[in-house]
N, C-alpha and C. Protein backbone atom coordinates (compact mmCIF):
# COMPACT_ATOMS: atom_id res chain seq x y z
N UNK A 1 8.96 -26.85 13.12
CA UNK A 1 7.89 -26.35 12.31
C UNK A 1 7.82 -24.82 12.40
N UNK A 2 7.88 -24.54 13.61
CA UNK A 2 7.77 -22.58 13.77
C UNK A 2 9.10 -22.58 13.06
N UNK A 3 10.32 -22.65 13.41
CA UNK A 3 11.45 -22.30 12.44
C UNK A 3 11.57 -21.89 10.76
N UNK A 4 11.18 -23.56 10.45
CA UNK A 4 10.60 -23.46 9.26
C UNK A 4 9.40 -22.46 8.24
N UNK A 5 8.23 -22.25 9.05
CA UNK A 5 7.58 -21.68 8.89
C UNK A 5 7.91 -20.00 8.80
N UNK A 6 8.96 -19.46 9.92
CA UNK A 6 9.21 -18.01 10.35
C UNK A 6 10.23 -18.01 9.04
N UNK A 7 11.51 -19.17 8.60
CA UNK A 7 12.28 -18.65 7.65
C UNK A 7 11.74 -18.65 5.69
N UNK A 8 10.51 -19.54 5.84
CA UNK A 8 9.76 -19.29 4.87
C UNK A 8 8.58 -18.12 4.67
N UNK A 9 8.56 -16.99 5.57
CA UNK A 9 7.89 -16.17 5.68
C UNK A 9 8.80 -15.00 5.26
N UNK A 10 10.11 -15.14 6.25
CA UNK A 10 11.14 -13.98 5.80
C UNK A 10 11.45 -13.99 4.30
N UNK A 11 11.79 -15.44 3.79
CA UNK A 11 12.43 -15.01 2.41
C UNK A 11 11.20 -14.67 1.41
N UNK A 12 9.90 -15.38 1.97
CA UNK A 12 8.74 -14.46 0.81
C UNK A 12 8.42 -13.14 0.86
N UNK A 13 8.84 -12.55 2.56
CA UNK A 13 8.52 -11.25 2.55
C UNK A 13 10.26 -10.32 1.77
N UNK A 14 11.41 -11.12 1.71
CA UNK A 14 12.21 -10.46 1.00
C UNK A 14 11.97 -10.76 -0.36
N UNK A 15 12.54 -11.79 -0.70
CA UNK A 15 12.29 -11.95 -2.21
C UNK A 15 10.93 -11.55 -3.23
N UNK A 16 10.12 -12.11 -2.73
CA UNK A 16 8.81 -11.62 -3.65
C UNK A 16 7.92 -10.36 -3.31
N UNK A 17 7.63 -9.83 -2.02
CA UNK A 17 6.95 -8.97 -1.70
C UNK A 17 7.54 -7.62 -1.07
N UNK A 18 8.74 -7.29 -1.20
CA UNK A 18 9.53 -6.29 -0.85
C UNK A 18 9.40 -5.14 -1.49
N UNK A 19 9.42 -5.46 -2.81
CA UNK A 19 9.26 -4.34 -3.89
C UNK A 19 7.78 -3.77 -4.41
N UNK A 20 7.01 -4.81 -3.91
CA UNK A 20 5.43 -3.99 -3.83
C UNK A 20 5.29 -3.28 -2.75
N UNK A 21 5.97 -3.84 -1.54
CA UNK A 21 5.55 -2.88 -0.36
C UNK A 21 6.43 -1.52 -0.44
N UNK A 22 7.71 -1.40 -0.71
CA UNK A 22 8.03 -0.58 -1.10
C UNK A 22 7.62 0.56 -2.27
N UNK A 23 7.07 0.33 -3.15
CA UNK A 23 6.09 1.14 -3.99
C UNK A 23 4.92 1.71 -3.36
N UNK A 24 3.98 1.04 -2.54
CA UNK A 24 2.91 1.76 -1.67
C UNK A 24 4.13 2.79 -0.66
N UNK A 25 4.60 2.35 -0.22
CA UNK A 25 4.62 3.40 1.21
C UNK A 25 5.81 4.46 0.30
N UNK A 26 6.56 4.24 -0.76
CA UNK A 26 6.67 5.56 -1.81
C UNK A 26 5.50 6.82 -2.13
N UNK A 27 4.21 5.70 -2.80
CA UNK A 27 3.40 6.46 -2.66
C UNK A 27 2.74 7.22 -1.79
N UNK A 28 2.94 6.31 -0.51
CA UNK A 28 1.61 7.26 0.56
C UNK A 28 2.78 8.34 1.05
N UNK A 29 4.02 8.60 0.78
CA UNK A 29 5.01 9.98 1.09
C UNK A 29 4.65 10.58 0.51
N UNK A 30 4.35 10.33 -0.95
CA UNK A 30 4.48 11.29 -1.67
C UNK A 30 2.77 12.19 -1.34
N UNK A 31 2.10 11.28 -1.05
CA UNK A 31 0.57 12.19 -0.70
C UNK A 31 0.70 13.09 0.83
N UNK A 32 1.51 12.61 1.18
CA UNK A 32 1.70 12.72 2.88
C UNK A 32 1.66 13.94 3.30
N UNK A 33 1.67 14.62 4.68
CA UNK A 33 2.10 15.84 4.88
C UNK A 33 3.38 16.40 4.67
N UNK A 34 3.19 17.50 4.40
CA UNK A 34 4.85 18.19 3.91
C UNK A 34 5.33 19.01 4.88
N UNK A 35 6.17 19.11 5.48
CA UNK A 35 6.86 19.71 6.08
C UNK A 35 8.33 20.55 5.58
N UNK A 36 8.80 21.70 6.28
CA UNK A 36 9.97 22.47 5.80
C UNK A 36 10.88 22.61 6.62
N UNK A 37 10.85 21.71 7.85
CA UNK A 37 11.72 21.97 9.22
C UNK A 37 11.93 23.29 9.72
N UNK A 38 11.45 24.07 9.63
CA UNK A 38 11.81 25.18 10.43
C UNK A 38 11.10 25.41 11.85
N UNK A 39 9.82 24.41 12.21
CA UNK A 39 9.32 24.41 13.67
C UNK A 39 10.45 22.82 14.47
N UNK A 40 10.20 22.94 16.04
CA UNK A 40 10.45 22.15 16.18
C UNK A 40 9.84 20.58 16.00
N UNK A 41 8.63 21.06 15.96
CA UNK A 41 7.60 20.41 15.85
C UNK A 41 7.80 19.44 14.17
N UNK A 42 8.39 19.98 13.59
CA UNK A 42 8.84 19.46 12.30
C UNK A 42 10.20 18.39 11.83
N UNK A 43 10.69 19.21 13.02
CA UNK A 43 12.10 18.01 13.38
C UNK A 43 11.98 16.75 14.24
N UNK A 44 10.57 16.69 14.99
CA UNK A 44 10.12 15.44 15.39
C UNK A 44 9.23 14.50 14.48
N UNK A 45 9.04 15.08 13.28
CA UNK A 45 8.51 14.70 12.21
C UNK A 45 9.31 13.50 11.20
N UNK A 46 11.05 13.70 11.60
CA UNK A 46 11.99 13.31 10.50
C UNK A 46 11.93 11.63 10.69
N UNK A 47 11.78 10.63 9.75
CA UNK A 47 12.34 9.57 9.82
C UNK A 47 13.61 9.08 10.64
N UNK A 48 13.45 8.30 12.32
CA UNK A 48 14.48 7.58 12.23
C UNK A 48 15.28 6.91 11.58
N UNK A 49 16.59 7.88 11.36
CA UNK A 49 17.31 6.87 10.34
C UNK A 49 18.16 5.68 10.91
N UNK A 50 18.10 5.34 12.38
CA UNK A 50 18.69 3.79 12.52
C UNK A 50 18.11 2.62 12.32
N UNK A 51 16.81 2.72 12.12
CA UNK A 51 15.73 2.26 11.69
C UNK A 51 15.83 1.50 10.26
N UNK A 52 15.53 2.94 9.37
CA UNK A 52 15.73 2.44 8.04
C UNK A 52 17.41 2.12 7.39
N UNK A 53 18.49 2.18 8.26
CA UNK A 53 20.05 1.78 8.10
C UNK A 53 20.24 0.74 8.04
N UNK A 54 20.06 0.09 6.88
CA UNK A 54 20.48 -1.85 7.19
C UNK A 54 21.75 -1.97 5.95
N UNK A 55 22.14 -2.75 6.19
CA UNK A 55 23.17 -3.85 4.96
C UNK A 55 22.51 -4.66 4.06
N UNK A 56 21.21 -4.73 4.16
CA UNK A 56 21.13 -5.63 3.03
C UNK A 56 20.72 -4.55 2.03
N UNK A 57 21.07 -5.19 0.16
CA UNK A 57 21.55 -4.49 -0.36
C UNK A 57 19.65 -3.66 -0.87
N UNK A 58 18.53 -4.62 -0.99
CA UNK A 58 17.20 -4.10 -1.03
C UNK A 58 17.02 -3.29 -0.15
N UNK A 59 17.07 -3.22 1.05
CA UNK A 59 17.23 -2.11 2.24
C UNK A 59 16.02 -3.12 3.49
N UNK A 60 16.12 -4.54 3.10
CA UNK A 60 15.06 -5.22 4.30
C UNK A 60 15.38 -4.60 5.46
N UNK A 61 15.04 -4.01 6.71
CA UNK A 61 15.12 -3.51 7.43
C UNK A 61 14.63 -4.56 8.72
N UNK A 62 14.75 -4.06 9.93
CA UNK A 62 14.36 -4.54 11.37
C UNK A 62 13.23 -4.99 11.59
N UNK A 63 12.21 -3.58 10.91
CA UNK A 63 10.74 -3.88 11.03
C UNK A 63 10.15 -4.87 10.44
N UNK A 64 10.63 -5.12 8.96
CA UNK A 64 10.23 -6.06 7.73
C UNK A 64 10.36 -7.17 8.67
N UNK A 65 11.86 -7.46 9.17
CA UNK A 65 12.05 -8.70 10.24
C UNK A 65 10.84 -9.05 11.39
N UNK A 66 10.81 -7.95 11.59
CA UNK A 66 10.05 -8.57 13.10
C UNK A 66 8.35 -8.72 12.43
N UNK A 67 7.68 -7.99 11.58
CA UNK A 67 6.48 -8.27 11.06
C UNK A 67 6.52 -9.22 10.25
N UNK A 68 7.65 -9.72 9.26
CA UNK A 68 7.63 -10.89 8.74
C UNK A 68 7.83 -12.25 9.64
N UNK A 69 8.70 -11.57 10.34
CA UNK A 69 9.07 -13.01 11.12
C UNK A 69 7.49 -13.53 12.11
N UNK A 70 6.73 -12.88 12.78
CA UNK A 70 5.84 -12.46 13.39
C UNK A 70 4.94 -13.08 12.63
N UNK A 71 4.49 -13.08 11.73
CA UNK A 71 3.69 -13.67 10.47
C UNK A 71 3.86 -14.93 10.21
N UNK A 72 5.11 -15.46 10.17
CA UNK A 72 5.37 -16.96 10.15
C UNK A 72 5.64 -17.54 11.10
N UNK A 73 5.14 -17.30 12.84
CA UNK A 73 5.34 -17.95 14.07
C UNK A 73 3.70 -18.08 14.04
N UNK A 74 2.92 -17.08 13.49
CA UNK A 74 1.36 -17.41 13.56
C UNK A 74 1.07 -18.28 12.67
N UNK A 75 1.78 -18.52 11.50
CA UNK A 75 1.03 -19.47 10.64
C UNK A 75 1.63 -20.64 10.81
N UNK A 76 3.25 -20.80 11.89
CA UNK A 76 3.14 -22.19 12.14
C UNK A 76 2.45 -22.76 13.39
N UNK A 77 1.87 -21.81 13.95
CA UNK A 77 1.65 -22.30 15.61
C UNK A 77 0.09 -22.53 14.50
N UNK A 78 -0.57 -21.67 13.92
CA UNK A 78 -1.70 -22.57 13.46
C UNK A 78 -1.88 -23.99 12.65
N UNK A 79 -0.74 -23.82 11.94
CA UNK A 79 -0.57 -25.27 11.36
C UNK A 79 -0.62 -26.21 12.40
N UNK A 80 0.54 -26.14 13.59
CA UNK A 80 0.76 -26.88 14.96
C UNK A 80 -0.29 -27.16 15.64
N UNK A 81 -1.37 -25.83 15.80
CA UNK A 81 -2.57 -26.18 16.75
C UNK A 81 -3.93 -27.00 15.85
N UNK A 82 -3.58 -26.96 14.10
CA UNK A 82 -4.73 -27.53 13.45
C UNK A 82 -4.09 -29.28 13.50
N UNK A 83 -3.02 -29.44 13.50
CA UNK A 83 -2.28 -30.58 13.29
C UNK A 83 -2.69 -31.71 14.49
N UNK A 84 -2.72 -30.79 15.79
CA UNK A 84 -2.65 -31.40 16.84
C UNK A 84 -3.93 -31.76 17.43
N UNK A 85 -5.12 -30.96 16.56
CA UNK A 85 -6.38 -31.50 17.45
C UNK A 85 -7.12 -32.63 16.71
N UNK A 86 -6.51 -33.15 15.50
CA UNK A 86 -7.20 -34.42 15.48
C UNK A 86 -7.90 -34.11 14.32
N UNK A 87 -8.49 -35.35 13.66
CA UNK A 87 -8.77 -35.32 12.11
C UNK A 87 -10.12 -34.55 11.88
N UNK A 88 -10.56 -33.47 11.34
CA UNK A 88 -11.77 -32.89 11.22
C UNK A 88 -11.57 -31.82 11.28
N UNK A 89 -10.63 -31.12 11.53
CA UNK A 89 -10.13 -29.68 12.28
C UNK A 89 -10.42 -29.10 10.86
N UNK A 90 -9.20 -29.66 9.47
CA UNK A 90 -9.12 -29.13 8.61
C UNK A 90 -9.33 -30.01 7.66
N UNK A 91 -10.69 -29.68 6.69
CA UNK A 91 -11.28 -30.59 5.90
C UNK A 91 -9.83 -31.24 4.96
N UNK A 92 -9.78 -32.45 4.38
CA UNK A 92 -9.12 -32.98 3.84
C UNK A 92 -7.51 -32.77 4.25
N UNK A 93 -7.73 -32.74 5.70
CA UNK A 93 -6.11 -32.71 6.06
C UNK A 93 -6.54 -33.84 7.42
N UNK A 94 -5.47 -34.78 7.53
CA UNK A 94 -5.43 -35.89 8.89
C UNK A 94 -3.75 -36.00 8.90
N UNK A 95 -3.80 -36.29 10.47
CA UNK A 95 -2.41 -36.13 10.60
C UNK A 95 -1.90 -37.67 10.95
């Protein structure tokens, strides 16, 4: 059930919701602070790029993984813990 649940979380957070989240955090750069690198203080500013370096061809990344995946271990351990305490937990659900 967690399996299931974590690999149906990843492909909704790739396939359907990738490209909205990607449009917000476009936008909030573009409002963001600006920097010109010339302090050092500005070069600790730069995007890790091993981070954002992936193979897949949308650019899903590490983080997407671990917050998506993360997302679907909570919603199966709640399914698991509503499943397991017995009929009443969740109106019109009995196991």
């Amino acid at each position: 059930m967690i399996g299931a649940s974590t690999v149906a979380a990843l492909a909704v957070g790739r396939f359907a919701f990738l490209g909205q989240q990607r449009g917000r955090v476009s936008q909030a750069d573009a409002v963001g602070p600006k920097t010109t690198g010339t302090t050092y203080f500005d070069k600790l500013q730069q995007d890790a790029s091993f981070i954002k370096s992936t193979g897949d061809p949308e650019g899903f990344g590490i983080i997407d993984v671990f917050a998506w995946g993360a997302l679907g271990h909570a919603v199966g351990f709640a399914f698991l813990a509503a499943q397991s305490c017995g009929a009443g937990c969740i109106p019109g659900f009995s196991s």
